[in-house]
Structure formats: structure tokens, C-alpha cells
C-alpha atoms as a PDB file:
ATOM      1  CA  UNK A   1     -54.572  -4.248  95.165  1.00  0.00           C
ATOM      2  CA  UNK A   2     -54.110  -2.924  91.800  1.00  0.00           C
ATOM      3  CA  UNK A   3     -52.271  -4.244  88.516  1.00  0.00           C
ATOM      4  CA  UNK A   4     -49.640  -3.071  86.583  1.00  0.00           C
ATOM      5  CA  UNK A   5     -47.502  -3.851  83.199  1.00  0.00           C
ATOM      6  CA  UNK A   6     -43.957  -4.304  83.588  1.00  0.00           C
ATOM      7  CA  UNK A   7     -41.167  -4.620  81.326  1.00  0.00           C
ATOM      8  CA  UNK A   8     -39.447  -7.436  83.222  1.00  0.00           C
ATOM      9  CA  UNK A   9     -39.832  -9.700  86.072  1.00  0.00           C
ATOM     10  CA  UNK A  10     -36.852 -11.239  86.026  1.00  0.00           C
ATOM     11  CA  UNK A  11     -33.823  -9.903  88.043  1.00  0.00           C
ATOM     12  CA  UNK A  12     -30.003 -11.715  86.819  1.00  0.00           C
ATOM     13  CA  UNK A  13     -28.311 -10.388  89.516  1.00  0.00           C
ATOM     14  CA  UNK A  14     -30.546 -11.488  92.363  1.00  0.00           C
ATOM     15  CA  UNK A  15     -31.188 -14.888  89.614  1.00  0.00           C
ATOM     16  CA  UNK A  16     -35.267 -14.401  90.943  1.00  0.00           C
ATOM     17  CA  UNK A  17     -38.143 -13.016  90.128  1.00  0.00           C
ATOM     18  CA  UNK A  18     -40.839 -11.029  92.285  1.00  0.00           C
ATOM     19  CA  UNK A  19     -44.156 -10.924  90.576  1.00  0.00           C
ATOM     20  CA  UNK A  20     -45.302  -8.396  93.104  1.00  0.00           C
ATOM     21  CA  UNK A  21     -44.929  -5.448  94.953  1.00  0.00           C
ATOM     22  CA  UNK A  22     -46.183  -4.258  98.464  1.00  0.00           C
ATOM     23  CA  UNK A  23     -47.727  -6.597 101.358  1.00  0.00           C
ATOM     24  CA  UNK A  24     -50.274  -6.153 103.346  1.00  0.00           C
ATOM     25  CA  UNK A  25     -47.956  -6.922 106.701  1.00  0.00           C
ATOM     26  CA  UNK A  26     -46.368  -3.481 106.382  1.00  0.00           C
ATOM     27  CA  UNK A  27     -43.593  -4.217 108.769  1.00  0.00           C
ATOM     28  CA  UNK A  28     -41.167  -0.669 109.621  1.00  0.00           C
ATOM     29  CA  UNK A  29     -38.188  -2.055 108.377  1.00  0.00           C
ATOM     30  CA  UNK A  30     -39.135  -3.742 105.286  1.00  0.00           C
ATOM     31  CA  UNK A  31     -35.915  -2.358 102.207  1.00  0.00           C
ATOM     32  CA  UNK A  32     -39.021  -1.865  99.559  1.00  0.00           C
ATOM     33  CA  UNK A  33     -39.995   1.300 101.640  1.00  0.00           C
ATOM     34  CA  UNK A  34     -36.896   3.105 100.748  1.00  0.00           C
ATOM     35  CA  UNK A  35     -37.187   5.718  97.882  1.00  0.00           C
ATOM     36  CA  UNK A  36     -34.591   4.292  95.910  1.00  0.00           C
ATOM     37  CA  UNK A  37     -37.245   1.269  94.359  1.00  0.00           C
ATOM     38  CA  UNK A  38     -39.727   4.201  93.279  1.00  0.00           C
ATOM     39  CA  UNK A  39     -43.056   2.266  95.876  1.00  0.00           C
ATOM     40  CA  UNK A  40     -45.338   5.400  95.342  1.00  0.00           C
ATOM     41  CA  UNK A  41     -48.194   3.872  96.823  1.00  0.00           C
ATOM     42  CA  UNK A  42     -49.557   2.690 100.751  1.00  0.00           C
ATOM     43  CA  UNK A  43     -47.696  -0.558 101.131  1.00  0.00           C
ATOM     44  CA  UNK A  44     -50.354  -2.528 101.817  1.00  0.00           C
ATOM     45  CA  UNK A  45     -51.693  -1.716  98.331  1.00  0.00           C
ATOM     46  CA  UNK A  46     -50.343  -4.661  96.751  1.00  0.00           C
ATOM     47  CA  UNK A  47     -48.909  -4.010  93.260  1.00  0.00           C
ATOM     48  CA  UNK A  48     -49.425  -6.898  91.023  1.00  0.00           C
ATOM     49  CA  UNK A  49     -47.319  -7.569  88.094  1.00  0.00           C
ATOM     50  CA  UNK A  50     -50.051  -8.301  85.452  1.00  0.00           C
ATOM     51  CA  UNK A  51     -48.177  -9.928  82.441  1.00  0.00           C
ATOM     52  CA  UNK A  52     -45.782 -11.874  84.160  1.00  0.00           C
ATOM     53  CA  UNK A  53     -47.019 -15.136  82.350  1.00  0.00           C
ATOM     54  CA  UNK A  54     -46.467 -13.429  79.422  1.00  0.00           C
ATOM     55  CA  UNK A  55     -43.342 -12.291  80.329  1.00  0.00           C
ATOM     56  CA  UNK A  56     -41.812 -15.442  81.028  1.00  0.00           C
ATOM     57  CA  UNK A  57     -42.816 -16.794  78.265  1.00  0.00           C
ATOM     58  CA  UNK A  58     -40.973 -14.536  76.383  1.00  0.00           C
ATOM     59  CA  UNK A  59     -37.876 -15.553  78.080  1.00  0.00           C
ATOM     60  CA  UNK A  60     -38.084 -19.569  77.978  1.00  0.00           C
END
């Protein structure tokens, strides 16, 4: 696991939010493993979103 800063958590189109990125179940067919989301790490090296308190704080 390792953390990271992000400019936003929240997504309007999907109306969500995904605090972080990566699981340790690493199933083949998982949609995160395509290149298009930029996942440049193993996939079961969770990425953790480390200011998303502060984040949606911001937005409330």
C-alpha cells in the first residue's frame, strides 16, 4: 500500500467517489488494468487517496 495526493475524488459523471486505487484480489478482467486510467503500479499495491477528508471538505 502506498499514499498519494490527489486533486479530486469526486467524479460528476459517475456522481461517486473512489478513495482508492488497486485491490489486492487482482482479478484478469478488472477495467482499472487498462492503460487508459494511467495504474503504473502491481495492482495489488493499493493506492490510497491520502487527503480525501480534506478534499471533501472542500466541496461541502
Amino acid at each position: 500500500m502506498h499514499f498519494v495526493n490527489v486533486k479530486n475524488i469526486l467524479t460528476a459523471a459517475y456522481n461517486g467517489m473512489n478513495i482508492y486505487r488497486g485491490c489486492t484480489h487482482g482479478c484478469v478482467y478488472c477495467d482499472t488494468r487498462s492503460a487508459c486510467y494511467g495504474f503504473n503500479h502491481a495492482m495489488k499495491d493499493v493506492e490510497v487517496k491520502q487527503n480525501a477528508a480534506e478534499l471533501l471538505d472542500k466541496n461541502s
